[in-house]
Protein backbone atom coordinates (compact mmCIF):
# COMPACT_ATOMS: atom_id res chain seq x y z
CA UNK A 1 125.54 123.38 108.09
CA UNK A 2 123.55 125.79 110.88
CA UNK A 3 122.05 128.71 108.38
CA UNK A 4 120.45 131.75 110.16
CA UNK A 5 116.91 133.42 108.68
CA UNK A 6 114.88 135.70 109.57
CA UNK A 7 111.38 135.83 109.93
CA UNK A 8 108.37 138.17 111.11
CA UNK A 9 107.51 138.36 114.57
CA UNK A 10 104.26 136.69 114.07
CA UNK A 11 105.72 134.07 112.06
CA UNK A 12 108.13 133.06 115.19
CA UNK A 13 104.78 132.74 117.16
CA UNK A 14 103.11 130.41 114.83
CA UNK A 15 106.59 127.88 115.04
CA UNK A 16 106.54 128.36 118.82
CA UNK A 17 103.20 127.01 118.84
CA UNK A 18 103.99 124.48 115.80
CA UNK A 19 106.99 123.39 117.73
CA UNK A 20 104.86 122.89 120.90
CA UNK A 21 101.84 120.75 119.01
CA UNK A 22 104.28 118.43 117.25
CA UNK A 23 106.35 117.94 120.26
CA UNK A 24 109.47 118.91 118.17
CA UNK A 25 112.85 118.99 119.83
CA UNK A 26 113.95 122.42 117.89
CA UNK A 27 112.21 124.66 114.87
CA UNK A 28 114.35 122.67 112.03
CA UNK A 29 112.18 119.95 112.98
CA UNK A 30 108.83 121.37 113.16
CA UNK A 31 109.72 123.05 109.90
CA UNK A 32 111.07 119.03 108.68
CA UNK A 33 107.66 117.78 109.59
CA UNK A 34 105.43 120.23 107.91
CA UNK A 35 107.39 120.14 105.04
CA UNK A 36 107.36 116.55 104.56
CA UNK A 37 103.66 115.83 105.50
CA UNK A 38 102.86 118.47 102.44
CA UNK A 39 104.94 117.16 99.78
CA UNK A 40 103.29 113.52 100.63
CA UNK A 41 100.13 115.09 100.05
CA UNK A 42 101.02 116.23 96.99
CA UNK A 43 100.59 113.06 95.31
CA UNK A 44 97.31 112.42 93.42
CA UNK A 45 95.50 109.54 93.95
CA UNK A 46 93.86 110.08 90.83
CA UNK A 47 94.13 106.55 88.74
CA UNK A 48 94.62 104.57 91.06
CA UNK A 49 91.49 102.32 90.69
CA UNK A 50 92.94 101.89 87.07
CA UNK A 51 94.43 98.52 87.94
CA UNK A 52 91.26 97.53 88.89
CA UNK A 53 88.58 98.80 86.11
CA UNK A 54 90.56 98.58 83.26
CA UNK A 55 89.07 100.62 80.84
CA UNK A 56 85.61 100.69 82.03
CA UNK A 57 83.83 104.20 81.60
CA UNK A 58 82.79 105.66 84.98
CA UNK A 59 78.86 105.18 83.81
CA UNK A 60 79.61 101.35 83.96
CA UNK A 61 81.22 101.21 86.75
CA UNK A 62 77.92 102.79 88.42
CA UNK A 63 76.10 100.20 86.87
CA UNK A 64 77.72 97.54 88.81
CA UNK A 65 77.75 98.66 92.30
CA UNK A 66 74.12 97.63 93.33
CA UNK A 67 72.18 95.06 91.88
CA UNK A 68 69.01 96.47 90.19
CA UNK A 69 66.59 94.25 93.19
CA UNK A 70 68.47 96.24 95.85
CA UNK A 71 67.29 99.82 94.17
CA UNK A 72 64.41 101.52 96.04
């Protein structure tokens, strides 16, 4: 289904040049590809080390990145 919209003058000019920089084929797809790359960056990484430290508090997880000879 084609719908038609309407946007602001400048608004065209900033997909014309969006179109041109993601070498998109038409302005659904330019639109597509913006639209997708945010919603992916939506996702939090936060946590995801939690498979890894258990339930380690982040003060001993410090602890354990350098040994205490290689401190200056």
């Amino acid at each position: 289904m084609v719908t038609t919209i309407q946007v602001d003058e400048k608004t065209i000019l900033i997909l014309k040049k969006l179109k041109e920089v993601l070498a998109a084929s038409s302005y659904d797809e330019a639109i597509t590809k913006i639209a997708i790359k945010h919603i992916r960056s939506e996702k939090s990484m936060a946590g995801s080390l939690k498979k890894y430290t258990g339930k380690l508090s982040k003060k001993e997880i410090l602890e354990d990145l350098r040994d205490k000879n290689d401190r200056v």
